[in-house]
C-alpha atoms as a PDB file:
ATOM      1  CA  UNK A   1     -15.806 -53.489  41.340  1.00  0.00           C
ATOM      2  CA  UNK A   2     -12.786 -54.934  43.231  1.00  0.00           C
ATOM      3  CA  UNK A   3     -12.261 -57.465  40.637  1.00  0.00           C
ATOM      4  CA  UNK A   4     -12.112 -54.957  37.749  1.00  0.00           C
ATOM      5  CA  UNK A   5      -9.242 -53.162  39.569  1.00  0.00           C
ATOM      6  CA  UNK A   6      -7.547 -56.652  40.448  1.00  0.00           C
ATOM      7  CA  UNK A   7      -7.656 -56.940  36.841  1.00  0.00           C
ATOM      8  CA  UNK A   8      -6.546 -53.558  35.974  1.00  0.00           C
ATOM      9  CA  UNK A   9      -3.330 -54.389  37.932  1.00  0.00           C
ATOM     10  CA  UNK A  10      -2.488 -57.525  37.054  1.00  0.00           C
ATOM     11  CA  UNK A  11      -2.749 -56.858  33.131  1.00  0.00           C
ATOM     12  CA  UNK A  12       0.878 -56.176  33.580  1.00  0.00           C
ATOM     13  CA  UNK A  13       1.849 -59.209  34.947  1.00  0.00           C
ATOM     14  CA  UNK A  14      -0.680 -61.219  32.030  1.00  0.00           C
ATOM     15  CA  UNK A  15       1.011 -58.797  29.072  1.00  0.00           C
ATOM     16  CA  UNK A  16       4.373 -58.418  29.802  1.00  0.00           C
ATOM     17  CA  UNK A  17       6.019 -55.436  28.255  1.00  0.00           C
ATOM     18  CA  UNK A  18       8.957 -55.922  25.648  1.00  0.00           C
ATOM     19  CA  UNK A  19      12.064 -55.158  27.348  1.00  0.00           C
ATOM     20  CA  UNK A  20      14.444 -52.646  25.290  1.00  0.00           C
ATOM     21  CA  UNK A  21      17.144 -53.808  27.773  1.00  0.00           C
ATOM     22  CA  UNK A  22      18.098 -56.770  25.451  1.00  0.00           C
ATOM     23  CA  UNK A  23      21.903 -55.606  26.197  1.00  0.00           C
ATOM     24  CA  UNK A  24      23.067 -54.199  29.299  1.00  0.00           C
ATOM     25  CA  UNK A  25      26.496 -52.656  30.022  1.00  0.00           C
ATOM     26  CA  UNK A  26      28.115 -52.955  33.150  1.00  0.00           C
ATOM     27  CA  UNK A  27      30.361 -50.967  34.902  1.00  0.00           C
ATOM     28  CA  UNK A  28      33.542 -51.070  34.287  1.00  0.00           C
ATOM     29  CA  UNK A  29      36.379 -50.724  37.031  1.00  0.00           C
ATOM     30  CA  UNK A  30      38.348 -47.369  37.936  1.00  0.00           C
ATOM     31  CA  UNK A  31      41.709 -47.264  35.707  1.00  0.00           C
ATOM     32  CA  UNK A  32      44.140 -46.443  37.818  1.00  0.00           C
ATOM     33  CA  UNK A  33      48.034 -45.627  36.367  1.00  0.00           C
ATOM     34  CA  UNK A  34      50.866 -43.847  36.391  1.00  0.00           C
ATOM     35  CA  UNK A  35      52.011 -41.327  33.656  1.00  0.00           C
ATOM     36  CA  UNK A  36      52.984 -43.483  30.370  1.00  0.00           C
ATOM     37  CA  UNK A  37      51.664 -46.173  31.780  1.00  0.00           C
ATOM     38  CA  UNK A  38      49.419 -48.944  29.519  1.00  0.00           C
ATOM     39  CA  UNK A  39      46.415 -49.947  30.904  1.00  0.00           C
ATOM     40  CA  UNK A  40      44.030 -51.694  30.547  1.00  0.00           C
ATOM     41  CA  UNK A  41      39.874 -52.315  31.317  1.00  0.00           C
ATOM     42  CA  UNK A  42      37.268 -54.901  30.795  1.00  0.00           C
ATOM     43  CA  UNK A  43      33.533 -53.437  30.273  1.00  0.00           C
ATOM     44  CA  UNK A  44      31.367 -56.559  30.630  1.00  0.00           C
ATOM     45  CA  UNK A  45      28.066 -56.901  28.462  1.00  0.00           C
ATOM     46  CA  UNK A  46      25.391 -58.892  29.018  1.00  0.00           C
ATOM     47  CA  UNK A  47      23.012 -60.039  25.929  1.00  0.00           C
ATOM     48  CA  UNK A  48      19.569 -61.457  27.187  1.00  0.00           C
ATOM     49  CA  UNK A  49      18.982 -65.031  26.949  1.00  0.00           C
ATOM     50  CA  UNK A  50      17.276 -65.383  23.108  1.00  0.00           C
ATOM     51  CA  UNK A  51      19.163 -62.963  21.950  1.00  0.00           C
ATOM     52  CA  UNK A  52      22.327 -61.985  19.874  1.00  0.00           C
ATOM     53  CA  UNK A  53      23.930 -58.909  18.536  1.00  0.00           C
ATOM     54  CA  UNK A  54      26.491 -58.417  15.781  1.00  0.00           C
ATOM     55  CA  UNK A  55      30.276 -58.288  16.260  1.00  0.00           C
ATOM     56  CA  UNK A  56      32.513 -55.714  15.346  1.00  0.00           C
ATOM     57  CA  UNK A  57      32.820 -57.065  12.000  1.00  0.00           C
ATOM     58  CA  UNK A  58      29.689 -58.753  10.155  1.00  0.00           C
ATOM     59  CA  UNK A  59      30.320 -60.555   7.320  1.00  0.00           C
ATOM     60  CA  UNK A  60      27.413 -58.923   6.054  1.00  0.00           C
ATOM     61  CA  UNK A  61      27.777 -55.252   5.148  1.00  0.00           C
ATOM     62  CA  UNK A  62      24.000 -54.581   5.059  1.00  0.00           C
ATOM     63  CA  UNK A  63      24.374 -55.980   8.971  1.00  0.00           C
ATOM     64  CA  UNK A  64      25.176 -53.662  11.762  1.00  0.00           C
ATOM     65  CA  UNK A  65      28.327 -53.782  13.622  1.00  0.00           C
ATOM     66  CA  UNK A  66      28.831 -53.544  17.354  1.00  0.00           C
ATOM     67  CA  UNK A  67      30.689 -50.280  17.330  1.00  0.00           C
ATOM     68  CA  UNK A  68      32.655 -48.300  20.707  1.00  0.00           C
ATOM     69  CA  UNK A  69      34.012 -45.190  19.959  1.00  0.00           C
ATOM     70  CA  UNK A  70      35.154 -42.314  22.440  1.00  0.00           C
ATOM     71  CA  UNK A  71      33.925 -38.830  22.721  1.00  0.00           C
ATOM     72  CA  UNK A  72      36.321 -37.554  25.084  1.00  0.00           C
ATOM     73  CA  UNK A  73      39.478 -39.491  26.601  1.00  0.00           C
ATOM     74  CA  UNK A  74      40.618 -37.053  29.291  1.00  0.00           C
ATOM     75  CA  UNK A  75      43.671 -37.989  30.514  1.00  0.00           C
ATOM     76  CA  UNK A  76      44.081 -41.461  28.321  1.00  0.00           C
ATOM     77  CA  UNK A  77      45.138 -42.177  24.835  1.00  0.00           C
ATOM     78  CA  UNK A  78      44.313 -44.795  22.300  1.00  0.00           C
ATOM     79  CA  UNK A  79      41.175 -46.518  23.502  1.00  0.00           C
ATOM     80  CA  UNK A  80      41.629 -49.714  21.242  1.00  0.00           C
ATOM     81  CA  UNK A  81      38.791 -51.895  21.582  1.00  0.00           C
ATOM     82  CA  UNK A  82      39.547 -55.782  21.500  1.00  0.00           C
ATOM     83  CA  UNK A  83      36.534 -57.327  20.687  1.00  0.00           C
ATOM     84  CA  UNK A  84      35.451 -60.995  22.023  1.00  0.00           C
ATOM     85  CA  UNK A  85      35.814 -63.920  19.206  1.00  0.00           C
ATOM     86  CA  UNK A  86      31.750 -64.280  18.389  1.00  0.00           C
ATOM     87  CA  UNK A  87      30.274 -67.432  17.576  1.00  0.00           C
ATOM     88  CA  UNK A  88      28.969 -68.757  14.460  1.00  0.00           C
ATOM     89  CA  UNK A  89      24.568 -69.083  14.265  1.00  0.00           C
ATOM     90  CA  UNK A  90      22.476 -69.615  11.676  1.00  0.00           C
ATOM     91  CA  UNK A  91      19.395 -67.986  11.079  1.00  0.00           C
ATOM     92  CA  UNK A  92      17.659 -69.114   8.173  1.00  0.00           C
ATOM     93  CA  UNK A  93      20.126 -69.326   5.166  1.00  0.00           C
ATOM     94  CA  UNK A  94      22.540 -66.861   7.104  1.00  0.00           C
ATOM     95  CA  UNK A  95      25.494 -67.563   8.474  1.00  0.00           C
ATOM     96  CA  UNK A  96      26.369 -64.408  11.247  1.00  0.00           C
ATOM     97  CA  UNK A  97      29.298 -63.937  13.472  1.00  0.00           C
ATOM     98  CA  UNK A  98      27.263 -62.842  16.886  1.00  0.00           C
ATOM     99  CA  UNK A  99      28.149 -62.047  20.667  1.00  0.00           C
ATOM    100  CA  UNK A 100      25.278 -63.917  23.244  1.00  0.00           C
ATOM    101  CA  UNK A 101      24.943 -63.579  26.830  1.00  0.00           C
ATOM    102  CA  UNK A 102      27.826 -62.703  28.794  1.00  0.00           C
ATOM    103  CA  UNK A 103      31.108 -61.134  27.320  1.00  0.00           C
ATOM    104  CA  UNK A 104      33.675 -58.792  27.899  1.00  0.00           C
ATOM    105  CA  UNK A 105      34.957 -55.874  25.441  1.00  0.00           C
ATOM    106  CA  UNK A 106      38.971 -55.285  26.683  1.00  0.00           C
ATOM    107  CA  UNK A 107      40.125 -51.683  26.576  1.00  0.00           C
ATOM    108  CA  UNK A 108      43.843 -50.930  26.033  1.00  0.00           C
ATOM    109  CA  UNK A 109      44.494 -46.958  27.214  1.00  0.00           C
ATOM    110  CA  UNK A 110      47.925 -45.356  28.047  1.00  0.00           C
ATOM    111  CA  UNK A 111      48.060 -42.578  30.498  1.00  0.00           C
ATOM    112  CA  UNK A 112      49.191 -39.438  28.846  1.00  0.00           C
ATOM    113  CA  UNK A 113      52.763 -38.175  29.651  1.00  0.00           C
ATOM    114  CA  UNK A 114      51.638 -34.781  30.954  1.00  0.00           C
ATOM    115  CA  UNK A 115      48.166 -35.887  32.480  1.00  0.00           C
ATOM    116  CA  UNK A 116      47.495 -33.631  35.773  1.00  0.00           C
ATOM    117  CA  UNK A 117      47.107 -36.210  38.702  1.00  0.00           C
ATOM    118  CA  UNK A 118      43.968 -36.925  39.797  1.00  0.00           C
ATOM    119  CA  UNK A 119      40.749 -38.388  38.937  1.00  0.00           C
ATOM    120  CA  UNK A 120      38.839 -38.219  36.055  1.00  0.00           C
ATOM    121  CA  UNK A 121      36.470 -40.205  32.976  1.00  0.00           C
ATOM    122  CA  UNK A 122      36.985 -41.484  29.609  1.00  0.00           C
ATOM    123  CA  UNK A 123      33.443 -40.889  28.179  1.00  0.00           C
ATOM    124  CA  UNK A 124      32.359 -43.437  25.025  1.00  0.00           C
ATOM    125  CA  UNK A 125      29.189 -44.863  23.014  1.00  0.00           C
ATOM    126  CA  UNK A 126      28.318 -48.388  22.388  1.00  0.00           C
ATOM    127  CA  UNK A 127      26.147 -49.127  19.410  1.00  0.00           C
ATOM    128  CA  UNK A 128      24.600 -51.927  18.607  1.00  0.00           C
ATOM    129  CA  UNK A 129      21.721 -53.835  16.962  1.00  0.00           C
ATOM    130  CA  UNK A 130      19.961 -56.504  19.099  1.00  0.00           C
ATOM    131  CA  UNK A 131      17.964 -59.243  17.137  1.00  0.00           C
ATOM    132  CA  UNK A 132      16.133 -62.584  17.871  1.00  0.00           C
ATOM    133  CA  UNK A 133      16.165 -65.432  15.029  1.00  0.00           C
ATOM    134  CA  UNK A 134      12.875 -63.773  13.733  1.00  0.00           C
ATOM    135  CA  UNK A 135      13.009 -59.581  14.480  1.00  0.00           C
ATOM    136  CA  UNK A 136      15.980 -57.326  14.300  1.00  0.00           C
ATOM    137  CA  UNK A 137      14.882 -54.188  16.805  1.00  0.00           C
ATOM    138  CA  UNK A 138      15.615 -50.828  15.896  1.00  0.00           C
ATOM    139  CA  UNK A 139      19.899 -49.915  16.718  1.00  0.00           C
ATOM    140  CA  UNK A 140      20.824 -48.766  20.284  1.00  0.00           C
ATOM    141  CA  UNK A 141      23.357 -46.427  21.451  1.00  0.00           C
ATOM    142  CA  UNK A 142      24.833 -46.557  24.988  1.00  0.00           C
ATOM    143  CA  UNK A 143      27.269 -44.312  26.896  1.00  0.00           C
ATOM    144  CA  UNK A 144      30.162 -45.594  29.068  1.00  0.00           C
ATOM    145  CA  UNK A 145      32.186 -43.532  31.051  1.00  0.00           C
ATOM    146  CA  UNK A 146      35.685 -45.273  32.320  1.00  0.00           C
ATOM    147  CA  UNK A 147      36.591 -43.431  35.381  1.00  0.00           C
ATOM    148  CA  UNK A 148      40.291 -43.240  36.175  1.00  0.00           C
ATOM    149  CA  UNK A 149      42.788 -41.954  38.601  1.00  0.00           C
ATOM    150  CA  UNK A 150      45.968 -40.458  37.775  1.00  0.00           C
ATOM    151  CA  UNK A 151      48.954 -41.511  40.634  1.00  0.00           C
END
């Protein structure tokens, strides 16, 4: 009886689960600025080893783009996204234009002219499509929130 409940708990470990975590966002650092003031943030990404997702701009249409946009900006304007240059794979007879492993998406805010000092968050949504050279998995949307201080 002990060894069927060994086994019970290792299955686990023998049948690993498929991780939906194939991209992970990190966090990225307070923005802190003066009224009228550019700034700007870097929110890192990480892309699991095997892995690749489009960029911004596929050559493909029928491809999905990696895609931020902002829900609510608070006390920042703009929000233009600078997206990393991707690199060039081929999967089969395609040629795509795909971020792998680690990179950073730069974020170029300016602080409103009549923002109220004080803290508070830039709230956005990452989408993406992560795919292997044989399996594209089902699109992905993630939420970042920027947090910033007003001086």
């Amino acid at each position: 009886m002990s060894l069927v409940f060994l086994g019970i708990l290792s299955a686990p470990l023998l049948f690993p689960q498929s991780s939906s975590e194939r991209l992970t966002v990190g966090t990225p650092q307070k923005v802190v600025g003066k009224r009228n003031q550019s700034v700007q943030i870097h929110i890192p990404l990480s892309i699991l080893t095997g892995y690749h997702v489009n960029n911004d701009k596929p050559p493909d249409p029928s491809l999905i783009p990696m895609k931020l946009t902002w829900t609510s900006l608070g006390a920042l304007e703009g929000g233009q996204v600078t997206y990393p240059k991707p690199e060039t794979i081929k999967v089969g007879d395609m040629s795509l234009a795909v971020f792998t492993g680690k990179v950073d998406l730069v974020v170029n805010f300016k602080v409103s002219a009549n923002a109220p000092g004080g803290p508070g968050a830039a709230a956005g949504r990452l989408e993406y499509q992560a795919c292997n050279n044989t399996t594209c998995y089902p699109p992905k949307r993630v939420d970042i929130t920027v947090p910033y201080q007003v001086q």
